[in-house]
Protein backbone atom coordinates (compact mmCIF):
# COMPACT_ATOMS: atom_id res chain seq x y z
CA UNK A 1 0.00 0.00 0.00
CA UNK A 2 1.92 3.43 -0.64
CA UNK A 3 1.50 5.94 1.51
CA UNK A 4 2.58 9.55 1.13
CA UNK A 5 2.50 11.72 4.17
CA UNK A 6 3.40 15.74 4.15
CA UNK A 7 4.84 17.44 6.77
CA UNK A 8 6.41 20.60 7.28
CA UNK A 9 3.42 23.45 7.16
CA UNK A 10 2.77 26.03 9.86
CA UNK A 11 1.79 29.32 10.20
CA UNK A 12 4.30 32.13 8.88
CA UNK A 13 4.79 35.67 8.23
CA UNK A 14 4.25 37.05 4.67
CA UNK A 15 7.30 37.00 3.58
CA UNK A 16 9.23 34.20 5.64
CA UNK A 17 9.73 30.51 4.26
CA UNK A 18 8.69 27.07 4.67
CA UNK A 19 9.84 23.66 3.24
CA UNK A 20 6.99 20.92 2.61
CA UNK A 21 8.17 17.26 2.65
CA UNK A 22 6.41 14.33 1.19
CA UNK A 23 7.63 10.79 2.25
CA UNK A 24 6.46 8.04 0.30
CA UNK A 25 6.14 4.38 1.71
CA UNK A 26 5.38 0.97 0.51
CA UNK A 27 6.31 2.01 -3.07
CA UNK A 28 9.26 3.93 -5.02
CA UNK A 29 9.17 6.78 -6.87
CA UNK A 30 12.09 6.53 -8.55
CA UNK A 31 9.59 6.14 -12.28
CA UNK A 32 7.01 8.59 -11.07
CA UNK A 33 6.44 12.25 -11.62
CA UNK A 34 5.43 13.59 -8.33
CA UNK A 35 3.90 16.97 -7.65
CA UNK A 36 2.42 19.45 -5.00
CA UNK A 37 -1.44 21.17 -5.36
CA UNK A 38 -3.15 23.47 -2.65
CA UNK A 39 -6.54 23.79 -1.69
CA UNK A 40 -7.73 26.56 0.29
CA UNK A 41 -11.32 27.15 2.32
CA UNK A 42 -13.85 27.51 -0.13
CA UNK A 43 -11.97 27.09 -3.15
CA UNK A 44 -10.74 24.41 -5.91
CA UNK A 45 -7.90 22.24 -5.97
CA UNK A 46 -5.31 24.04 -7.66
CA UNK A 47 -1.99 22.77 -9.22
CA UNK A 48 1.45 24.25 -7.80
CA UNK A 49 4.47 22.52 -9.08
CA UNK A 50 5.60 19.17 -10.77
CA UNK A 51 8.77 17.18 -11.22
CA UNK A 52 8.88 14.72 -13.87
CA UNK A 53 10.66 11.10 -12.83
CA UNK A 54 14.19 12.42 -13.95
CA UNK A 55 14.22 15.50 -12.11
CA UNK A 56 15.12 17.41 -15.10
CA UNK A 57 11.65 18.45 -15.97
CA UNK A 58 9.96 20.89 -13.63
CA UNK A 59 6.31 23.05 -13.62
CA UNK A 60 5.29 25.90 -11.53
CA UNK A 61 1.90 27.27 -11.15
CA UNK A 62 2.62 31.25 -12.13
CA UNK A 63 1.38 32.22 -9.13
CA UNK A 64 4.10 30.66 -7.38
CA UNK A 65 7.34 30.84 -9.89
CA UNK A 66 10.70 32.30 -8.77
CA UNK A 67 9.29 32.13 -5.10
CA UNK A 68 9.03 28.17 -4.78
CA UNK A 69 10.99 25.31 -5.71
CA UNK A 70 9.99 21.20 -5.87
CA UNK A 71 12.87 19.13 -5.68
CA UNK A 72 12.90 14.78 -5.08
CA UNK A 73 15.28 12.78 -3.82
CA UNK A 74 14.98 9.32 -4.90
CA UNK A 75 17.29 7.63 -2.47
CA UNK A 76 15.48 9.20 0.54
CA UNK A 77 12.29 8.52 -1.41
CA UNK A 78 10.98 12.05 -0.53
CA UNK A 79 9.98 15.11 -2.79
CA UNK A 80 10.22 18.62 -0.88
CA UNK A 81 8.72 22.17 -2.13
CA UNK A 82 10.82 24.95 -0.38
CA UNK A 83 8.33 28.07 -0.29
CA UNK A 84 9.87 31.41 -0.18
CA UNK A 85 8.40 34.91 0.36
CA UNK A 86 5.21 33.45 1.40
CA UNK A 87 1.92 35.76 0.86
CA UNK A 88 -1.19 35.79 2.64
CA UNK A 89 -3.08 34.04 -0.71
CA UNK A 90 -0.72 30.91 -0.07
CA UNK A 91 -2.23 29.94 2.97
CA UNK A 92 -3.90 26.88 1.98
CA UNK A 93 -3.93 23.00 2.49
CA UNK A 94 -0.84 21.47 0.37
CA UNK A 95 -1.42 18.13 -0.84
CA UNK A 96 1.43 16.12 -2.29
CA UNK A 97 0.53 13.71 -5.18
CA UNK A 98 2.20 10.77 -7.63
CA UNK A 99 1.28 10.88 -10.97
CA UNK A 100 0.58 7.36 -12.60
CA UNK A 101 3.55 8.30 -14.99
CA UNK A 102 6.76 9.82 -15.46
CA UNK A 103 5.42 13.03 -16.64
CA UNK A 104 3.36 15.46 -15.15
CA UNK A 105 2.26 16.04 -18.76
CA UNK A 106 -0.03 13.12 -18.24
CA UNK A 107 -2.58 14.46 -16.04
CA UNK A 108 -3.57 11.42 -14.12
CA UNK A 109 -2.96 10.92 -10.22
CA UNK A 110 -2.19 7.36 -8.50
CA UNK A 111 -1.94 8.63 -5.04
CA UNK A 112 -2.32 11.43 -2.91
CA UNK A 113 -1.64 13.11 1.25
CA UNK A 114 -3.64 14.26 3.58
CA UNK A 115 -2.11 17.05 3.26
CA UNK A 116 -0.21 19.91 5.52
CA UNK A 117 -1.14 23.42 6.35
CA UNK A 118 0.28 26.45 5.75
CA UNK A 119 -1.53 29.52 6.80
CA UNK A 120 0.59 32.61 6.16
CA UNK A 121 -0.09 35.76 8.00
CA UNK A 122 -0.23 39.38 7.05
């Protein structure tokens, strides 16, 4: 059975930083495109970033480009999103996901977190 679990969220000030962690049990990701959405109150699922199985292809959301990075590490089985100048409109519920392929340009999901707060602060 995989599992992934997020950790990392909290409450910030606009403007400080964060870094998300997904861990991934009972499977590997090492084929998989993995990638981060956010869901805040009231509000749609939205996509943030994506990193293809190779590492070498990567997707941002605009809203978040230049201020967040995704990142996987295949040995620790883990993909991270390091969040940077947070703003009040990231404060949401960040879910980490695997895509059923090795690209994110295949838009279908295998598994997904419970996810992990972040609530940024004006």
């Amino acid at each position: 059975q995989v599992q992934l679990v997020e950790s990392g969220g909290g409450l910030v000030q606009a403007g400080g930083s964060l870094r998300l962690s997904c861990a991934v049990s009972g499977g590997s990701i090492i084929s998989y495109a993995m990638g981060w959405f956010r869901q805040a109150p009231g509000k749609e699922r939205e996509f943030v970033a994506a990193i293809s199985w190779s590492g070498q292809g990567i997707k941002y959301a605009g809203s978040v480009e230049g201020r967040f990075t995704i990142t996987r590490n295949t040995a620790e089985n883990t993909v991270y999103l390091q969040m940077n100048d947070l703003k009040p409109e990231d404060t949401a519920v960040y879910l980490c996901t695997q895509y059923s392929t090795g690209t994110y340009y295949v838009e279908d999901y295998d598994y997904w977190g419970q996810g992990t707060q972040v609530t940024v602060s004006s």
